[in-house]
C-alpha atoms as a PDB file:
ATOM      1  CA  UNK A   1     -60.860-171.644 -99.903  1.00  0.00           C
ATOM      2  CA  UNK A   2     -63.959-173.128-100.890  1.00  0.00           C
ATOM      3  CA  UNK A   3     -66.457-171.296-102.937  1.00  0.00           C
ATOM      4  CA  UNK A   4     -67.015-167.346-102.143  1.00  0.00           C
ATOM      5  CA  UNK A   5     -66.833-166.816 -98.427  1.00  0.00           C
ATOM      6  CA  UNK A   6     -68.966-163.898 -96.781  1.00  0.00           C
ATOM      7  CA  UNK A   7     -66.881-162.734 -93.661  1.00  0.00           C
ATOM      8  CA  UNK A   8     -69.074-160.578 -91.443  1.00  0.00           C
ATOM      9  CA  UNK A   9     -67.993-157.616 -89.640  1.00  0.00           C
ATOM     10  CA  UNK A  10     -70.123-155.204 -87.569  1.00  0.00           C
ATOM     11  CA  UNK A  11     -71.044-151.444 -87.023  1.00  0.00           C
ATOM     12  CA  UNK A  12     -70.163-149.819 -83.543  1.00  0.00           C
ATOM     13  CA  UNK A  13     -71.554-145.951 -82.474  1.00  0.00           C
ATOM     14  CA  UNK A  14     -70.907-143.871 -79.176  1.00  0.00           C
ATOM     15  CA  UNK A  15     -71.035-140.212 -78.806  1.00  0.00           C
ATOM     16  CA  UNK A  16     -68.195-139.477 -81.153  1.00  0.00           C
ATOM     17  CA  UNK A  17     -69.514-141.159 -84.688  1.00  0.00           C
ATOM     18  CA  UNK A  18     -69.795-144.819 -86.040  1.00  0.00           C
ATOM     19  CA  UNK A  19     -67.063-147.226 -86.210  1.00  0.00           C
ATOM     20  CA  UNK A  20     -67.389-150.129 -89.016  1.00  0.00           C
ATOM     21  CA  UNK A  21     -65.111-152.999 -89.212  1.00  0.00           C
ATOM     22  CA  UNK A  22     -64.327-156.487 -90.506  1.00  0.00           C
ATOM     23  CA  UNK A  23     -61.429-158.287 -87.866  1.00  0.00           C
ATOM     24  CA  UNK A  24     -62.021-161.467 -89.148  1.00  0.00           C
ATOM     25  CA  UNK A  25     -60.454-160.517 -93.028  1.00  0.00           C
ATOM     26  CA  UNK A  26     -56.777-161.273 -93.307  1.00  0.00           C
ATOM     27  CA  UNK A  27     -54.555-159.470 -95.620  1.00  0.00           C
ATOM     28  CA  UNK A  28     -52.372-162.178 -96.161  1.00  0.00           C
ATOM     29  CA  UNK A  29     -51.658-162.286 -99.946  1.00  0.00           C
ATOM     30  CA  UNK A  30     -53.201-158.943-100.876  1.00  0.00           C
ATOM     31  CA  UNK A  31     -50.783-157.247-103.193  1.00  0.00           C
ATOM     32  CA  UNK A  32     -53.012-154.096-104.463  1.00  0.00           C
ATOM     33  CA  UNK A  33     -56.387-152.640-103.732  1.00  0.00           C
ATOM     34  CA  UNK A  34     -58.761-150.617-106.363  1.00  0.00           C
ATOM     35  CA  UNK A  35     -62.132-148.579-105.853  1.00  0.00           C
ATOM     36  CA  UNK A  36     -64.648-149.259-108.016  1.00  0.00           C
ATOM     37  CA  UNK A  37     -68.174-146.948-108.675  1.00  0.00           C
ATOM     38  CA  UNK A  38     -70.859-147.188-111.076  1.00  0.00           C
ATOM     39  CA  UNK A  39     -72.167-144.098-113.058  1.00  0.00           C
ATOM     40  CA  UNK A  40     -75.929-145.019-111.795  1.00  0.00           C
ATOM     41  CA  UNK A  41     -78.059-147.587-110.034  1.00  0.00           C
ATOM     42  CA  UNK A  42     -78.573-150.837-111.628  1.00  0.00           C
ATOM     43  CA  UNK A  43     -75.487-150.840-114.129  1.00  0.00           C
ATOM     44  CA  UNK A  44     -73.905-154.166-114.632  1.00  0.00           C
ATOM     45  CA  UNK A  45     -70.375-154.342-114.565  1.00  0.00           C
ATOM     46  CA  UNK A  46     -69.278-158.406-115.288  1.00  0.00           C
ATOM     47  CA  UNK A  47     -67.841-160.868-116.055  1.00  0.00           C
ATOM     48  CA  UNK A  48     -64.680-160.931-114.817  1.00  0.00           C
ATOM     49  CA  UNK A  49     -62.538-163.785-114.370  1.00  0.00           C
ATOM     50  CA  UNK A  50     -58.962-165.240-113.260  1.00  0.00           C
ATOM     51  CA  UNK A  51     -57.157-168.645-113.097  1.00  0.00           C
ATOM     52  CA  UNK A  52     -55.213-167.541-110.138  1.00  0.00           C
ATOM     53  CA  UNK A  53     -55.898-164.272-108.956  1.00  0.00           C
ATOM     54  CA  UNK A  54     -58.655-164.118-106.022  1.00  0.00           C
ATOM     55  CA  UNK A  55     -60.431-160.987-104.550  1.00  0.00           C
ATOM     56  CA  UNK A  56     -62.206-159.733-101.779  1.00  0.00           C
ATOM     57  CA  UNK A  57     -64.518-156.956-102.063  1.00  0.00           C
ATOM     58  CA  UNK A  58     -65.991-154.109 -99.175  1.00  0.00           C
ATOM     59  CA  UNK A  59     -68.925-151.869-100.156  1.00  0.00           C
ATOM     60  CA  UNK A  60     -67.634-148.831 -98.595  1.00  0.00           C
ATOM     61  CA  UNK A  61     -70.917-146.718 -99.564  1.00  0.00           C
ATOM     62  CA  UNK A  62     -74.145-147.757-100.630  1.00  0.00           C
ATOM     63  CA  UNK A  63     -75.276-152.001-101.463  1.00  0.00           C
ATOM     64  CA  UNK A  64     -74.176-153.583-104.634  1.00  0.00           C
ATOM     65  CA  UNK A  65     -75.240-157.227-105.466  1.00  0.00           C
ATOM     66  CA  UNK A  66     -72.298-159.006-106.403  1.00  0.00           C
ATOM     67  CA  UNK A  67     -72.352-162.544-107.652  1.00  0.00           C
ATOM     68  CA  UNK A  68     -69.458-165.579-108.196  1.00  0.00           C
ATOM     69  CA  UNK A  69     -69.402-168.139-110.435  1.00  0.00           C
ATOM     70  CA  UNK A  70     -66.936-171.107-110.751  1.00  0.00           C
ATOM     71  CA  UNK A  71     -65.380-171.388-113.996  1.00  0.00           C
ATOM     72  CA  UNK A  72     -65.855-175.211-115.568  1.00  0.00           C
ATOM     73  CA  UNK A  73     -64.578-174.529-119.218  1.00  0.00           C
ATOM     74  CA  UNK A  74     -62.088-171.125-119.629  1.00  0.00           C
ATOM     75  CA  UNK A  75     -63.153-171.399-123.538  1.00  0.00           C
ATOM     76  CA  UNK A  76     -67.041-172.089-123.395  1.00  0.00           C
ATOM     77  CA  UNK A  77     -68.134-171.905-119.837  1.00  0.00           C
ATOM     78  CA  UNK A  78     -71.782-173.652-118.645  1.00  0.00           C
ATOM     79  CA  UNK A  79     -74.410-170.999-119.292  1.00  0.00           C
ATOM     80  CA  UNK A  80     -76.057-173.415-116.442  1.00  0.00           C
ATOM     81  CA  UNK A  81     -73.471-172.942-113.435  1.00  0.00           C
ATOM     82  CA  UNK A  82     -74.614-171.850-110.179  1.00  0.00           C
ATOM     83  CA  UNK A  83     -74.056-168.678-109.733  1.00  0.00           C
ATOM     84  CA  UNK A  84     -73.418-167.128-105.453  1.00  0.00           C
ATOM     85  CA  UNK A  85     -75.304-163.733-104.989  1.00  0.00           C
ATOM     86  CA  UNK A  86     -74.418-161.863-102.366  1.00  0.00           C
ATOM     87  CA  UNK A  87     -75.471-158.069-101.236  1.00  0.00           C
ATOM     88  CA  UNK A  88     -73.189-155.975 -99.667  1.00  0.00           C
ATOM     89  CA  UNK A  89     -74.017-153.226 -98.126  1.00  0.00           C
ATOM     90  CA  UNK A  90     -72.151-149.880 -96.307  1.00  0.00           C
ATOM     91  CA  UNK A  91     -74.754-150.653 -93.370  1.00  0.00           C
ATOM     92  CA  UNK A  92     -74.106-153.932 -92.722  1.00  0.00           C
ATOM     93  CA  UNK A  93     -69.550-154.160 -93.239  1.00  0.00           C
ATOM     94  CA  UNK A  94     -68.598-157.986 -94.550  1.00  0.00           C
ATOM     95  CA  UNK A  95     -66.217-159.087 -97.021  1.00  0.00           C
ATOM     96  CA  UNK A  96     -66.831-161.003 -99.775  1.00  0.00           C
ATOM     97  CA  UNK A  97     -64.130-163.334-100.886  1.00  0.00           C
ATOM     98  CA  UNK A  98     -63.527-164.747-104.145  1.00  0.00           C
ATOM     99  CA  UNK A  99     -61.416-168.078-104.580  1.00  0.00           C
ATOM    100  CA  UNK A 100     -59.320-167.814-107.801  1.00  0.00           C
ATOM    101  CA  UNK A 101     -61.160-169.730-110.627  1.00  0.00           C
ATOM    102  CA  UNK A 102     -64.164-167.459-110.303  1.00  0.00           C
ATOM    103  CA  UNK A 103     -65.552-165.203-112.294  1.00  0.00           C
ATOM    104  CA  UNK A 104     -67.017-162.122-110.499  1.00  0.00           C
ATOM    105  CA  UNK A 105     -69.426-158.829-111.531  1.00  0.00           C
ATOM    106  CA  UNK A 106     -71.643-156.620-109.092  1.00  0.00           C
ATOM    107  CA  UNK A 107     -74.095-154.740-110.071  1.00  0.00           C
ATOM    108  CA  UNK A 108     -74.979-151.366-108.452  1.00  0.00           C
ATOM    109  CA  UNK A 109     -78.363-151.230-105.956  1.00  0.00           C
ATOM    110  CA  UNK A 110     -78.044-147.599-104.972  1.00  0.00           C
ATOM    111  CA  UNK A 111     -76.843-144.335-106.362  1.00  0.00           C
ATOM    112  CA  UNK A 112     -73.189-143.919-105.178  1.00  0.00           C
ATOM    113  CA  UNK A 113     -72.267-147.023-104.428  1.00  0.00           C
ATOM    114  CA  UNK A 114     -68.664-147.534-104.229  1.00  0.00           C
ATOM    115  CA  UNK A 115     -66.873-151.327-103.952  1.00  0.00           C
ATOM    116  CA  UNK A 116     -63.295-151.349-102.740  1.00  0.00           C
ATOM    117  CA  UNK A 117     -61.223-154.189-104.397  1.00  0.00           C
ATOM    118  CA  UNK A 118     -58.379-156.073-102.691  1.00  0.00           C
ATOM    119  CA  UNK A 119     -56.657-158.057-105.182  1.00  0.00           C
ATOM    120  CA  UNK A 120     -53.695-161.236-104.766  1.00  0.00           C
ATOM    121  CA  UNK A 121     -51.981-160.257-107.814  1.00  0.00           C
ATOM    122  CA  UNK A 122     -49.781-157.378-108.950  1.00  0.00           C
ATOM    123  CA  UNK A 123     -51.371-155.083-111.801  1.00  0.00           C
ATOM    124  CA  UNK A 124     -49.413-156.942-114.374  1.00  0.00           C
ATOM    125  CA  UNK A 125     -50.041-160.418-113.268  1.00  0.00           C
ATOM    126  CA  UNK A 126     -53.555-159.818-113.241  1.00  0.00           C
ATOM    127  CA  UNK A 127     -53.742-158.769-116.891  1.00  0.00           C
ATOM    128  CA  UNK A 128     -51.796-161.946-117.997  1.00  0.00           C
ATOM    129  CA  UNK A 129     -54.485-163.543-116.028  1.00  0.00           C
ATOM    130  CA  UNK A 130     -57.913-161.860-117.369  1.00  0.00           C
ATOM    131  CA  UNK A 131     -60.492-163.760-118.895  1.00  0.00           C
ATOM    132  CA  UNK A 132     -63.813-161.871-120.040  1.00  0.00           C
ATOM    133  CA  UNK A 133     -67.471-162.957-120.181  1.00  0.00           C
ATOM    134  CA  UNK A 134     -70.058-160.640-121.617  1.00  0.00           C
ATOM    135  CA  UNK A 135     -72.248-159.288-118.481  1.00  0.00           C
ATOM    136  CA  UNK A 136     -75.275-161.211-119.416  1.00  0.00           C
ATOM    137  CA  UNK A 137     -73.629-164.747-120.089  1.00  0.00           C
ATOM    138  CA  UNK A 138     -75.140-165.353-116.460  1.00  0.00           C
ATOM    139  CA  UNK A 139     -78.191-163.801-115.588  1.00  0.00           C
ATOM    140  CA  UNK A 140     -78.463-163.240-112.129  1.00  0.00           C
ATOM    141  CA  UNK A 141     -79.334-159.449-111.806  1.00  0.00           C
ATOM    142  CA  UNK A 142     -82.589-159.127-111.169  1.00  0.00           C
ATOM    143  CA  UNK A 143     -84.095-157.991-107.692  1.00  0.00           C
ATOM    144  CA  UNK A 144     -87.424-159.817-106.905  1.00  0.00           C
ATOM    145  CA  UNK A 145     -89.869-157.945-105.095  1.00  0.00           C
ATOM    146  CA  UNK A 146     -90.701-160.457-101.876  1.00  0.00           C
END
């Protein structure tokens, strides 16, 4: 995979409720899956990073603004990388997925906004494979008013 891939889904309703899915996301390689929620709107939860683990993330309620950025240096990383944003959103199902190599944080948009995690490694992989950045070491989290 190149770079963070956004695979869209869609929303269907009829008389008995609303339907949301995303048939183009493969589980191929997904080994766990974790729920993540933030205490309040606008809390920062980054950087995280792996060598070889990838993930793929689903707002399941509310939008979150989650952001990728390719690792160049594990020890001292660019403060000047590009970094993807992308919003997800309940309303509008996608998932976001995130090549190994990347680090990856979200921040919350809305009150109760809850990110499901699907993850390539096993618990104990992943912590042989963590690598931390303090959650300001990119900046990309604030909203513009347009």
């Amino acid at each position: 995979m190149e770079g963070p891939v956004l695979i869209p889904g869609g929303l269907a309703a009829d008389d008995r409720g609303h339907l949301a899915f995303v048939n183009g996301f493969d589980f191929a390689g997904v080994r766990r899956f974790y729920l993540v929620e933030n205490h309040r709107r606008g809390f920062v939860r980054a950087w995280h990073a792996h060598r070889h683990e990838a993930k793929h993330v689903l707002a399941v309620s509310g939008s979150a603004l989650v952001c990728a950025v390719e690792i160049d240096d594990w020890d001292r990383p660019s403060k000047s990388l590009p970094v993807s944003r992308f919003v997800l959103s309940s309303r509008s199902p996608a998932v976001l997925s995130i090549p190994a190599g990347y680090a990856n944080g979200f921040m919350s948009l809305t009150d109760g906004a809850r990110l499901l995690f699907f993850s390539t490694a096993s618990l104990e992989q992943s912590r042989g494979d963590d690598v931390r950045y303090d959650a300001r070491y990119w900046n990309p989290w604030e909203v513009v008013e347009r």
